[in-house]
C-alpha atoms as a PDB file:
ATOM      1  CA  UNK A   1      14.434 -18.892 -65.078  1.00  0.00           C
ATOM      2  CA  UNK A   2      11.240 -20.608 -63.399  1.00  0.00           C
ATOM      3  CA  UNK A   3      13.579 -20.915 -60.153  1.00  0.00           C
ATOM      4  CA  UNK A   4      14.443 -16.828 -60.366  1.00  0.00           C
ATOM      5  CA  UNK A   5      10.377 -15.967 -60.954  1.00  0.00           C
ATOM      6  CA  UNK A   6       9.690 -18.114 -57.814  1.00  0.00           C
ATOM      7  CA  UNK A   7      12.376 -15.570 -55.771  1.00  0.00           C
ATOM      8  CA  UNK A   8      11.219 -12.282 -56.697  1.00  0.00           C
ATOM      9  CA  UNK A   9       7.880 -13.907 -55.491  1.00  0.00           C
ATOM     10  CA  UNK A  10       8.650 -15.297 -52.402  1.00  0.00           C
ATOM     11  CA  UNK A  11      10.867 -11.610 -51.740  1.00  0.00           C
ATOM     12  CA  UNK A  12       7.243 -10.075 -52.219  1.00  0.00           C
ATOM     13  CA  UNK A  13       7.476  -7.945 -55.369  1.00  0.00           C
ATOM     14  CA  UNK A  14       4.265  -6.637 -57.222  1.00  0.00           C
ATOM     15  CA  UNK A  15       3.779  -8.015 -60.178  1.00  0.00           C
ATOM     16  CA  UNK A  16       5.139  -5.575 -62.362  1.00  0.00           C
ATOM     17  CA  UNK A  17       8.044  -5.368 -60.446  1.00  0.00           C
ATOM     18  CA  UNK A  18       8.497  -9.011 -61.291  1.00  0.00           C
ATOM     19  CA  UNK A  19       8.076  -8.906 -64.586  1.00  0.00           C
ATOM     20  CA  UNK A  20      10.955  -5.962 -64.980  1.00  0.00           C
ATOM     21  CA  UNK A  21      13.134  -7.872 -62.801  1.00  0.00           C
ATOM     22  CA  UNK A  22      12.718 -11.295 -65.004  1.00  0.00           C
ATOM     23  CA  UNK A  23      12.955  -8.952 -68.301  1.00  0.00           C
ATOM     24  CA  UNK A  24      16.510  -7.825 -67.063  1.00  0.00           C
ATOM     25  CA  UNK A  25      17.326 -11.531 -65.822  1.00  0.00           C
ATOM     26  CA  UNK A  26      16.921 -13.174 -69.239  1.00  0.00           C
ATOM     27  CA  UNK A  27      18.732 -10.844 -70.981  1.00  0.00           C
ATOM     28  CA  UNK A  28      21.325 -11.349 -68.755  1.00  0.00           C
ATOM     29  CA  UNK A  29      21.242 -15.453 -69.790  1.00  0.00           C
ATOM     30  CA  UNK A  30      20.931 -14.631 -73.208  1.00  0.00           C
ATOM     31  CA  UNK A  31      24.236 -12.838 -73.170  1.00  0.00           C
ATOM     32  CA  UNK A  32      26.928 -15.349 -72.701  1.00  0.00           C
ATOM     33  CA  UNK A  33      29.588 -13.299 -71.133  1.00  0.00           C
ATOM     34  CA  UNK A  34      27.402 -11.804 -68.696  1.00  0.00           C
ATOM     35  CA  UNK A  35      26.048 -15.433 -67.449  1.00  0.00           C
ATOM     36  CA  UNK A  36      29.141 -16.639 -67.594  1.00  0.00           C
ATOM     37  CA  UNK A  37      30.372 -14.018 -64.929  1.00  0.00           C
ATOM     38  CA  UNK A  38      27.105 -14.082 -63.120  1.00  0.00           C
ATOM     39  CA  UNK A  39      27.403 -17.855 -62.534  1.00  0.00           C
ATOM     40  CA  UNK A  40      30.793 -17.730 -61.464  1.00  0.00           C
ATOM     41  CA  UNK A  41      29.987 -14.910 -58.654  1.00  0.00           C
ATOM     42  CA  UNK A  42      27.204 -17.096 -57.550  1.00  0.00           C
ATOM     43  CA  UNK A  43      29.713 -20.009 -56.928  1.00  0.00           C
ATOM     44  CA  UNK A  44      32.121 -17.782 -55.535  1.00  0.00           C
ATOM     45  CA  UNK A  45      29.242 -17.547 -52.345  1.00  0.00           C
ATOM     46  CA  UNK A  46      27.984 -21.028 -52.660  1.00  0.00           C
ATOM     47  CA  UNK A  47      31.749 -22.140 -51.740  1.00  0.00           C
ATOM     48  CA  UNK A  48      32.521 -19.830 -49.576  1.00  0.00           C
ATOM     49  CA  UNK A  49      30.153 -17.869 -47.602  1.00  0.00           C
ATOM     50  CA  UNK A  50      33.258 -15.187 -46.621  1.00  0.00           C
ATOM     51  CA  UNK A  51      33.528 -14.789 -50.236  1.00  0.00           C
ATOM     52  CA  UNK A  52      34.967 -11.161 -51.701  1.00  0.00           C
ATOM     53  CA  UNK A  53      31.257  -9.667 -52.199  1.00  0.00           C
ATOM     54  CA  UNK A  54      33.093  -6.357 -53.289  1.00  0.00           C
ATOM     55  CA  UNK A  55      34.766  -8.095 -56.129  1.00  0.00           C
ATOM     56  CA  UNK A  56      31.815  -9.836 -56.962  1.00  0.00           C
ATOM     57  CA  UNK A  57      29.563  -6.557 -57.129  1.00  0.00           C
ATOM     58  CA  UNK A  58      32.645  -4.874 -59.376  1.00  0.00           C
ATOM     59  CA  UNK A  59      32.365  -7.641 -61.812  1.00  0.00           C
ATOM     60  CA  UNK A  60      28.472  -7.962 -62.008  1.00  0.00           C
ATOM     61  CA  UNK A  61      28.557  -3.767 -62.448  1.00  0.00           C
ATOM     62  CA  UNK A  62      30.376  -3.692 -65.431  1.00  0.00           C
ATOM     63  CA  UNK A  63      27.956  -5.817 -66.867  1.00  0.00           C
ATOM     64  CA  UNK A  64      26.095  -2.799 -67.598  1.00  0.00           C
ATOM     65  CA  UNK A  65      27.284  -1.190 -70.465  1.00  0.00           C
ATOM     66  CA  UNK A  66      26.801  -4.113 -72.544  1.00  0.00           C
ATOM     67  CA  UNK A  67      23.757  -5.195 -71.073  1.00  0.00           C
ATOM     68  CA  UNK A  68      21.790  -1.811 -70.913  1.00  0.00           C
ATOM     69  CA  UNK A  69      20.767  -2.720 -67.706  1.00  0.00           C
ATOM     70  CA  UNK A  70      21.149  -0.116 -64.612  1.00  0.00           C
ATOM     71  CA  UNK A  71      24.214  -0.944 -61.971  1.00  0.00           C
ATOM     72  CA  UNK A  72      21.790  -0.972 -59.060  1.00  0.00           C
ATOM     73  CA  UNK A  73      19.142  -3.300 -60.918  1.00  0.00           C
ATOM     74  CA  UNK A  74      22.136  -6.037 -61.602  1.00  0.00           C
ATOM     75  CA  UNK A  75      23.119  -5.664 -58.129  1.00  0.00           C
ATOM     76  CA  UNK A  76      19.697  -6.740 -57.325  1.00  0.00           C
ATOM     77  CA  UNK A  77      19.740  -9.556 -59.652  1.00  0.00           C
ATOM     78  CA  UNK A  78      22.564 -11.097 -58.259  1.00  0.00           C
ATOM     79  CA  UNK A  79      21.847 -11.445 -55.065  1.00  0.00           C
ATOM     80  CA  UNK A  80      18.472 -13.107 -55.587  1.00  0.00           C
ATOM     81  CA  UNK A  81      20.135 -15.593 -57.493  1.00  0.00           C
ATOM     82  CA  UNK A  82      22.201 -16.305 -54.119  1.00  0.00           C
ATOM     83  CA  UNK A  83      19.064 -16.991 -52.447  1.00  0.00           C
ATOM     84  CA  UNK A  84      18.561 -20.456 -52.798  1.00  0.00           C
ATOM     85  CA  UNK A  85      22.069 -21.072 -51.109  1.00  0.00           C
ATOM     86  CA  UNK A  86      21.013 -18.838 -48.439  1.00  0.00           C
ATOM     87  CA  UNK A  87      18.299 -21.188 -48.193  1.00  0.00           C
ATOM     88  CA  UNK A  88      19.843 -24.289 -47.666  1.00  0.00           C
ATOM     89  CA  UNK A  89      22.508 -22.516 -45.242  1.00  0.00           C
ATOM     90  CA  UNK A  90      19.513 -21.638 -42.895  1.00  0.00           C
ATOM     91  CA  UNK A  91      18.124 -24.761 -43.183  1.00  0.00           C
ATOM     92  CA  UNK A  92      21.457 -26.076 -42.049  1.00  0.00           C
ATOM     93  CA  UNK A  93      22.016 -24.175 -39.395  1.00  0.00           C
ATOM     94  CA  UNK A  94      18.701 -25.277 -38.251  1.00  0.00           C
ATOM     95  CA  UNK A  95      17.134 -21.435 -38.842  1.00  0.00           C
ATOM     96  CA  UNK A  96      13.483 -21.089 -39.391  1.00  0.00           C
ATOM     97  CA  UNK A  97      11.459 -20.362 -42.388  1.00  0.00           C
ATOM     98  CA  UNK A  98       9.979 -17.425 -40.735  1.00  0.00           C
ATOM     99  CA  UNK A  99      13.677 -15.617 -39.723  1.00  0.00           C
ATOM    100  CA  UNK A 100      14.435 -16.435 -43.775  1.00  0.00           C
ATOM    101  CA  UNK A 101      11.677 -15.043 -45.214  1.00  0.00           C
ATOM    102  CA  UNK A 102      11.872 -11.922 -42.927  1.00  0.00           C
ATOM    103  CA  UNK A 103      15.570 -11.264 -43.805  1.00  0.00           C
ATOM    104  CA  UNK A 104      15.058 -12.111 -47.092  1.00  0.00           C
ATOM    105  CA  UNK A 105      12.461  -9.426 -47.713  1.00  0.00           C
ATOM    106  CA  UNK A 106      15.228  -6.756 -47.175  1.00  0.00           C
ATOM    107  CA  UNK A 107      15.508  -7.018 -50.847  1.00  0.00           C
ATOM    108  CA  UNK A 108      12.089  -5.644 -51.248  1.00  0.00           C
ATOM    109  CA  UNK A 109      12.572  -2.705 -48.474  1.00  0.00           C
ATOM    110  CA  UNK A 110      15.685  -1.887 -50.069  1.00  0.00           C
ATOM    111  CA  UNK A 111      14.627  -2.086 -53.875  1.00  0.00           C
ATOM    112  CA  UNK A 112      12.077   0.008 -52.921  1.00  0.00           C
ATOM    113  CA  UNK A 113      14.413   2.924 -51.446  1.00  0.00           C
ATOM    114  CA  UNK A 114      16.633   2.740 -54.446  1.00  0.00           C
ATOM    115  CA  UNK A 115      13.428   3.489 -57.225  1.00  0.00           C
ATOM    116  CA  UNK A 116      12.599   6.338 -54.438  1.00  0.00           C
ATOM    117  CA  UNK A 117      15.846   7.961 -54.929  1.00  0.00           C
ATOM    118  CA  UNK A 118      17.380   6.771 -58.255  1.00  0.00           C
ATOM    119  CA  UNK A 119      13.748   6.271 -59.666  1.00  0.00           C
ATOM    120  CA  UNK A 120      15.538   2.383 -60.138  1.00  0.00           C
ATOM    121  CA  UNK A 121      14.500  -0.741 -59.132  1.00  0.00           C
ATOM    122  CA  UNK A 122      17.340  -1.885 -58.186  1.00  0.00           C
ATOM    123  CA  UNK A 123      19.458  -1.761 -54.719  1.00  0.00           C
ATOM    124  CA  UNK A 124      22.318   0.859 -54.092  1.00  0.00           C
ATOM    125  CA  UNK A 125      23.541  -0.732 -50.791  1.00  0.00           C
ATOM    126  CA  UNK A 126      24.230  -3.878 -51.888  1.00  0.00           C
ATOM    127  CA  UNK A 127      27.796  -4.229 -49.837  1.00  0.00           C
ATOM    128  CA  UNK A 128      25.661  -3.951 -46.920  1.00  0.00           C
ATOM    129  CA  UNK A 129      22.875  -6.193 -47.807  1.00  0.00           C
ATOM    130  CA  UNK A 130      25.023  -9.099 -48.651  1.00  0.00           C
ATOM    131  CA  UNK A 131      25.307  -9.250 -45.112  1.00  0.00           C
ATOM    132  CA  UNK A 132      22.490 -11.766 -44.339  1.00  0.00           C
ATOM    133  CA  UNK A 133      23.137 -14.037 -47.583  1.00  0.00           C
ATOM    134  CA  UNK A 134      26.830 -14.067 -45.354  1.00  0.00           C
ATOM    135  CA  UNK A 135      24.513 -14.930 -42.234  1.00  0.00           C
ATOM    136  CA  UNK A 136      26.007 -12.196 -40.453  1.00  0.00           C
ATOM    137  CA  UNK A 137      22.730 -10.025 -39.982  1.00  0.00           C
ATOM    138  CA  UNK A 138      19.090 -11.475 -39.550  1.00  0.00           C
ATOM    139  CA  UNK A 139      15.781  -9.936 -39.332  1.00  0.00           C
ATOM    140  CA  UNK A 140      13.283 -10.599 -36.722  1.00  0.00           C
ATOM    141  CA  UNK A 141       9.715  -9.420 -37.726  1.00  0.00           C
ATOM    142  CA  UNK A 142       9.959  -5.589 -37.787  1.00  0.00           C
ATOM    143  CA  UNK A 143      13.647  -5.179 -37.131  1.00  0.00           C
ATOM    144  CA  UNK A 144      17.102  -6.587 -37.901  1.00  0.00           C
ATOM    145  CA  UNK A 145      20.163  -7.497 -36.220  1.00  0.00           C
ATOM    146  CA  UNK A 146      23.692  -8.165 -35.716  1.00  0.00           C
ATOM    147  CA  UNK A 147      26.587  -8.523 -33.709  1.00  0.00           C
ATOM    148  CA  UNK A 148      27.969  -4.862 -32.547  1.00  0.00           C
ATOM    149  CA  UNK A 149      31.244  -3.806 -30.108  1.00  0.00           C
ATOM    150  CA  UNK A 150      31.082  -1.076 -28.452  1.00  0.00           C
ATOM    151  CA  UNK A 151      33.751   1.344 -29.527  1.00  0.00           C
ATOM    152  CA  UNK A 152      33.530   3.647 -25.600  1.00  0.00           C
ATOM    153  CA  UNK A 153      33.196   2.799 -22.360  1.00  0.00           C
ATOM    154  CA  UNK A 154      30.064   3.053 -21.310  1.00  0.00           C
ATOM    155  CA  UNK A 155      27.119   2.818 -18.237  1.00  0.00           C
ATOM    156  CA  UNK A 156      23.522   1.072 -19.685  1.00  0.00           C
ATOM    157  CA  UNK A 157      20.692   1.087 -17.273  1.00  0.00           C
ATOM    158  CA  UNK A 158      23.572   1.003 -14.331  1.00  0.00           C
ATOM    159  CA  UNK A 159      25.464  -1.803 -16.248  1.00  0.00           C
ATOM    160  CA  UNK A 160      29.248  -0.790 -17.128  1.00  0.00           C
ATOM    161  CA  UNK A 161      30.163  -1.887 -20.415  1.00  0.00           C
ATOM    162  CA  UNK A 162      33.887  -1.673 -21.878  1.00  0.00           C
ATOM    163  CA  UNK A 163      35.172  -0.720 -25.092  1.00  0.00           C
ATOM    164  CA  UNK A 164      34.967  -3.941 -27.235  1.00  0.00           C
ATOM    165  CA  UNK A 165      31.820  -5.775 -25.454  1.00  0.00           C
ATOM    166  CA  UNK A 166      29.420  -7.057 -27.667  1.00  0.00           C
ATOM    167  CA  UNK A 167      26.348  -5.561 -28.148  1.00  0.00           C
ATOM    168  CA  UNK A 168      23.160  -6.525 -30.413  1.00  0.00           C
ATOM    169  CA  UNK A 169      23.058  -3.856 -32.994  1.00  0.00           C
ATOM    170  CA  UNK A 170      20.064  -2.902 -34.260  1.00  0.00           C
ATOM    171  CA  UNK A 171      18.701  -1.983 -37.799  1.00  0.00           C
ATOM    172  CA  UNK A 172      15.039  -0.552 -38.950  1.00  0.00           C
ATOM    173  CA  UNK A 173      14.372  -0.584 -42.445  1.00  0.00           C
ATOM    174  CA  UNK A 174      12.225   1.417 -44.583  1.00  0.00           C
ATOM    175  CA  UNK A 175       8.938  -0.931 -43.875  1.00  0.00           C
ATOM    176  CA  UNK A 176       6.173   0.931 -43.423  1.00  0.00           C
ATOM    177  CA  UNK A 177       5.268   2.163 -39.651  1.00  0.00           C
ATOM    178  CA  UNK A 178       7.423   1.909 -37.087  1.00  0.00           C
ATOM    179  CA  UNK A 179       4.889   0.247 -34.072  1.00  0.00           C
ATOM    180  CA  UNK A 180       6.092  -0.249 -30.759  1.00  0.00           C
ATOM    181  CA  UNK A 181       4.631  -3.718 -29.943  1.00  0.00           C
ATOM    182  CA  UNK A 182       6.412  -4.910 -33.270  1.00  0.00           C
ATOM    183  CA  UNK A 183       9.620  -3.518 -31.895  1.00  0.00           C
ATOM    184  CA  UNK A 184       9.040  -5.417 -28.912  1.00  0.00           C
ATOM    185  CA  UNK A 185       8.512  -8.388 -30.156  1.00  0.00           C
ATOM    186  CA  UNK A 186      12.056  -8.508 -32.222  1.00  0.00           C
ATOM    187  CA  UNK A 187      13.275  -7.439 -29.784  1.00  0.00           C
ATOM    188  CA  UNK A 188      12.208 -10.375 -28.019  1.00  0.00           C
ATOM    189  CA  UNK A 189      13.747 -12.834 -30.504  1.00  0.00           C
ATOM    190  CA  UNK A 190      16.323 -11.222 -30.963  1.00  0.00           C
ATOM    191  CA  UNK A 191      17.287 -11.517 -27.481  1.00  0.00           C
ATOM    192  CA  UNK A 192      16.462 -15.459 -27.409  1.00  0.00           C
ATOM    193  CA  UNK A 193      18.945 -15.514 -30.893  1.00  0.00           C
ATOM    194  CA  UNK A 194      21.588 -13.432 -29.792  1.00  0.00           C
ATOM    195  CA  UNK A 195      21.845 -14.292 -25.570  1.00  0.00           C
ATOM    196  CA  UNK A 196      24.656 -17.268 -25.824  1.00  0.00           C
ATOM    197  CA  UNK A 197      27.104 -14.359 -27.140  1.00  0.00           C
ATOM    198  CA  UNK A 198      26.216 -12.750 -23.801  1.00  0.00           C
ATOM    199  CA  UNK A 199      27.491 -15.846 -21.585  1.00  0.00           C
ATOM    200  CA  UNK A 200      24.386 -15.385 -18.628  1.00  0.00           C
ATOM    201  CA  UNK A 201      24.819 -11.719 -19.083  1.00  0.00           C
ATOM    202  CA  UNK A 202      21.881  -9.752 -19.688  1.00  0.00           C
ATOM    203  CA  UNK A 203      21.401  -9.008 -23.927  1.00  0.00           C
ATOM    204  CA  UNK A 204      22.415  -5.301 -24.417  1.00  0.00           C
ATOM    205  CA  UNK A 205      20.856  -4.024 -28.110  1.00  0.00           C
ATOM    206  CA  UNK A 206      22.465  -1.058 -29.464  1.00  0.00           C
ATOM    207  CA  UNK A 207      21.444   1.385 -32.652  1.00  0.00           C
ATOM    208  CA  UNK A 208      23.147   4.185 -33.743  1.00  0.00           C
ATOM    209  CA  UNK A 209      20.389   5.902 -36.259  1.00  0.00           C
ATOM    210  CA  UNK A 210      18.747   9.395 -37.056  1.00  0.00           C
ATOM    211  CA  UNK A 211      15.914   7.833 -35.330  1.00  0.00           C
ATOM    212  CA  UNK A 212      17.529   8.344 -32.297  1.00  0.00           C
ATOM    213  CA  UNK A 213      18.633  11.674 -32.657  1.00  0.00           C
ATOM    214  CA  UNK A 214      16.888  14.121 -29.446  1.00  0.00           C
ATOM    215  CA  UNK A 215      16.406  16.309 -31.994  1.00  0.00           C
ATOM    216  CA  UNK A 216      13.548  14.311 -32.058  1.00  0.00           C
ATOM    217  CA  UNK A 217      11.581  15.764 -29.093  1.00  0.00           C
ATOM    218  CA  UNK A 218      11.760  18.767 -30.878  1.00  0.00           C
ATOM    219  CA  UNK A 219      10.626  17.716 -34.448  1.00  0.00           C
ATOM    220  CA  UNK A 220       7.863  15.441 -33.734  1.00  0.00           C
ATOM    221  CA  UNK A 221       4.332  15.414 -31.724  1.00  0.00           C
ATOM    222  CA  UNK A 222       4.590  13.146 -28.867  1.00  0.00           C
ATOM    223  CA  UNK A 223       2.998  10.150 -29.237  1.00  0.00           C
ATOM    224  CA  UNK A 224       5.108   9.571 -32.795  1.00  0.00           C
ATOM    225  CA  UNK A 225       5.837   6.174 -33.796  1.00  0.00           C
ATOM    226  CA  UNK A 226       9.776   7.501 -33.550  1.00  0.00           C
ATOM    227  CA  UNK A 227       9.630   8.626 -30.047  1.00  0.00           C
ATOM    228  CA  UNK A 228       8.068   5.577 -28.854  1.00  0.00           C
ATOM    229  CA  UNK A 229      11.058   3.780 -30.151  1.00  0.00           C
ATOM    230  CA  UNK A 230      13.256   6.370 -29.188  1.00  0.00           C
ATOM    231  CA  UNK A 231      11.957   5.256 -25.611  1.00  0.00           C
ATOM    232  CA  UNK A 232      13.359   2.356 -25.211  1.00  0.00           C
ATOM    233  CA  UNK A 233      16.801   3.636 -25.324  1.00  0.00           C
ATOM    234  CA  UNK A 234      18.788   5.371 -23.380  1.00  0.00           C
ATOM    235  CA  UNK A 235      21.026   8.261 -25.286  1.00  0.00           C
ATOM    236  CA  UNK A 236      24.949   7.425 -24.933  1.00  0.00           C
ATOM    237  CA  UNK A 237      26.477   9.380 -28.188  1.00  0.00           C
ATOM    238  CA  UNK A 238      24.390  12.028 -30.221  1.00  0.00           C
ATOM    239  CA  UNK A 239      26.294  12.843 -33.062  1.00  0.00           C
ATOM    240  CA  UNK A 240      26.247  16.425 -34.992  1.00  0.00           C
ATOM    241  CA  UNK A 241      25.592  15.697 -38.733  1.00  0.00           C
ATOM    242  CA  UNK A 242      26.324  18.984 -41.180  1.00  0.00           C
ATOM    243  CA  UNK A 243      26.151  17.222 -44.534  1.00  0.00           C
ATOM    244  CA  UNK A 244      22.438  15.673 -43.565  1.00  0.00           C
ATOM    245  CA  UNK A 245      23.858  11.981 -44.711  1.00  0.00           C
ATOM    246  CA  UNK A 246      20.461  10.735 -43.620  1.00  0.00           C
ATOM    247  CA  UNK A 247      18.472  12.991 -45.858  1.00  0.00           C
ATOM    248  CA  UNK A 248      17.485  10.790 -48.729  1.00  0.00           C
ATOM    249  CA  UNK A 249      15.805   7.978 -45.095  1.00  0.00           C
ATOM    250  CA  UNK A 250      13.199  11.473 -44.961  1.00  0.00           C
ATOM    251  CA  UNK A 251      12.916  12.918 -48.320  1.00  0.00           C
ATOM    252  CA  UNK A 252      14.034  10.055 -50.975  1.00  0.00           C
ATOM    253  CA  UNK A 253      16.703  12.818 -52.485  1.00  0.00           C
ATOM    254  CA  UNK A 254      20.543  12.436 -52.677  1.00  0.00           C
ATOM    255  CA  UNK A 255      21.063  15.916 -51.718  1.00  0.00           C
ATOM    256  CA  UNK A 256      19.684  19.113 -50.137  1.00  0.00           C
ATOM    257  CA  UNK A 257      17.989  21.220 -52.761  1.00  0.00           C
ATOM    258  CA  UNK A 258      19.200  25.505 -52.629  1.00  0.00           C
ATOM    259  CA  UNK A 259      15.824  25.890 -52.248  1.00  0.00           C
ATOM    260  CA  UNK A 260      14.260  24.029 -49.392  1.00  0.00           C
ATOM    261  CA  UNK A 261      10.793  24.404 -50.846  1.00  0.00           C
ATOM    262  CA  UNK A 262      11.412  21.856 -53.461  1.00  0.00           C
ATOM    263  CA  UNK A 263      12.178  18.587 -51.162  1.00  0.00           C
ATOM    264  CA  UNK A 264       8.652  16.295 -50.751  1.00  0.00           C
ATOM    265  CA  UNK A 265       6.282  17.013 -48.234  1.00  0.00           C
ATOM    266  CA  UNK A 266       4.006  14.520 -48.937  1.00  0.00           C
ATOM    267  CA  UNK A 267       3.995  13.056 -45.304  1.00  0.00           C
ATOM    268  CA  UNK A 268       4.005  14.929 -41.828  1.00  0.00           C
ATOM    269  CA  UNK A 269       7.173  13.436 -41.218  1.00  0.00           C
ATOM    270  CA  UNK A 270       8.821  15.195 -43.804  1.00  0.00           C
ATOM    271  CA  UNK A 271       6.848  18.437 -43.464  1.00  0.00           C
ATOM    272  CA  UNK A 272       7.908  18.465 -39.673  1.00  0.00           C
ATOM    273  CA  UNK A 273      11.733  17.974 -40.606  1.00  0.00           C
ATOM    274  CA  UNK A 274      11.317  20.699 -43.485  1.00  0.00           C
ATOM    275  CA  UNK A 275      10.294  22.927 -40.511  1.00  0.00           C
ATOM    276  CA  UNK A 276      13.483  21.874 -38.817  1.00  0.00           C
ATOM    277  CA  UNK A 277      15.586  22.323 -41.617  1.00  0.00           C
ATOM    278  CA  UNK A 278      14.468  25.883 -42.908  1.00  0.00           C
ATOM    279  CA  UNK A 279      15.037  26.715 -39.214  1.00  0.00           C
ATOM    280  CA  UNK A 280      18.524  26.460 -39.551  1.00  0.00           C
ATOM    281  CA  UNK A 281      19.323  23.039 -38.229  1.00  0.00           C
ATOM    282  CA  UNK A 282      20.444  19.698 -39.325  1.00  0.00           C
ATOM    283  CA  UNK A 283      19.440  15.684 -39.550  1.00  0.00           C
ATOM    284  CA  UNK A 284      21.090  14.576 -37.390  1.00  0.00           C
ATOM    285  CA  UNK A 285      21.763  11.307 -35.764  1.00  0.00           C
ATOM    286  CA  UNK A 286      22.675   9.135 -32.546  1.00  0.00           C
ATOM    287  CA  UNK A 287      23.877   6.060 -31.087  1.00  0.00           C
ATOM    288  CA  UNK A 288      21.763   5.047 -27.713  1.00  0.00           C
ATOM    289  CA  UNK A 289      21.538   1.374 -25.992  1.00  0.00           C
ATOM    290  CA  UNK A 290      18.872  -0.771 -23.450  1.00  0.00           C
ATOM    291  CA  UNK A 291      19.723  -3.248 -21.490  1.00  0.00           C
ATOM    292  CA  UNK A 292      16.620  -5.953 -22.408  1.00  0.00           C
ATOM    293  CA  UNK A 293      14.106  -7.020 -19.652  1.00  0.00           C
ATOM    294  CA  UNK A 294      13.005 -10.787 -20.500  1.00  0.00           C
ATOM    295  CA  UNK A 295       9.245 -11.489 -19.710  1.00  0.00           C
ATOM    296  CA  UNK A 296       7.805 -14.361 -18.392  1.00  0.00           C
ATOM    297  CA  UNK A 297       8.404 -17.014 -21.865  1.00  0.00           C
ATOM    298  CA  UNK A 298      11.619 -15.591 -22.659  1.00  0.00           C
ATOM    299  CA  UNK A 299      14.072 -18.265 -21.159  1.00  0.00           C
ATOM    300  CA  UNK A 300      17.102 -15.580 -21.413  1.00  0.00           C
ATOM    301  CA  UNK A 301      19.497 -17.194 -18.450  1.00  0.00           C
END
């Protein structure tokens, strides 16, 4: 129990969030089926890493009934119980503290878009999360990554690129403002990470993301956090969205309200997008690429 108080530390949650989370976590121990099936989906990872997460989330959700305990906040629970593994598998692989800590804390970003929308603590995208406890996506400061093909032929900044080429795809999650010098530095080592997949050939990253949508010109002020990032990248595939899928990123609901009037506008991003949306239009989204620049320190080739 000590070892689980010690995680939802080191993941960064307040204190009351900690105290929920351990409430939850001993009355899962205290019920003997539910521990039983909790330990043996935490050995399912620690002996295999390319374990069947989906199974493992099925089994660990239909704890819920019987527990009284919300799907998404078991979700939760079970993967910081993997973390220790995780751990030792960076430390194996000879991964810092720092890229551990920083991918770890996805928990927290994403624990803190599920009580947004679902008004849970708790995670909803767990199947995508389980990602870096599989050591297949890492974060780097402000941004994570991992290994993307592309799925067209493309040109980035005058380099051809062929369907299936690797890219380094990345991911922004909800952690507070989106600076451009943070970017760059992920970006950064990222590049130094990812660059023996590239075999001496420069380190393409690749995002496909509302962020990235032009509509963007439109919505925001320039100078906006999101168009400085959008700068960076050069626009390969924007992508019409008429079902908004990337509402809830903007306005923490599932779906559109009839009346527009009643989503949040609590920040001038969402005010600007309610503009765009009682205007007729859509959220939608887009996938662009760079080709990365080293500077002097990077040690790319």
């Amino acid at each position: 129990m000590e070892t689980m108080k010690n995680i939802f530390c080191e993941i960064g949650f307040s204190k009351d969030a900690c105290e929920l989370l351990s409430n939850a976590y001993l009355k899962v121990l205290q019920d003997k089926e539910a521990a039983k099936i909790f330990e043996a989906c935490r050995k399912a990872y620690e002996q295999n890493t390319e374990f069947d997460s989906a199974a493992a989330f099925r089994r660990i959700e239909g704890l819920s009934g019987q527990l009284g305990i919300d799907k998404y906040t078991l979700d939760l629970l079970y993967l910081c119980t993997l973390a220790p593994h995780m751990k030792e598998l960076y430390k194996e692989k000879h991964l810092s503290g720092e890229v551990f800590s920083d991918s770890l804390k996805d928990l927290k970003w994403k624990a803190a878009e599920c009580q947004k929308v679902y008004g849970v603590l708790g995670i909803f995208v767990g199947f995508w999360t389980v990602d870096f406890f599989k050591l297949k996506r890492f974060a780097f400061g402000r941004l994570q990554f991992n290994l993307g093909y592309f799925q067209k032929d493309h040109t980035v900044g005058g380099q051809k690129v062929q369907k299936g080429d690797v890219f380094v795809d990345v991911h922004i999650p909800s952690a507070g403002p989106l600076k451009h010098e943070e970017c760059q530095l992920s970006y950064k080592r990222a590049a130094n990470f990812y660059k023996k997949y590239f075999q001496g050939k420069p380190v393409i990253f690749g995002c496909d993301s509302w962020l990235l949508s032009p509509n963007n010109y439109e919505i925001l002020p320039e100078g906006s956090n999101i168009l400085k990032f959008m700068s960076d990248y050069e626009l390969l595939e924007p992508a019409k969205d008429p079902v908004n899928t990337d509402l809830w990123r903007i306005f923490n609901v599932e779906q559109l309200p009839q009346n527009l009037d009643e989503l949040p506008q609590d920040t001038s991003l969402q005010r600007a997008f309610l503009k765009w949306l009682k205007n007729g239009n859509t959220i939608d989204h887009a996938f662009a690429a760079f080709v990365y620049s080293p500077t002097v320190g990077d040690n790319l080739r």
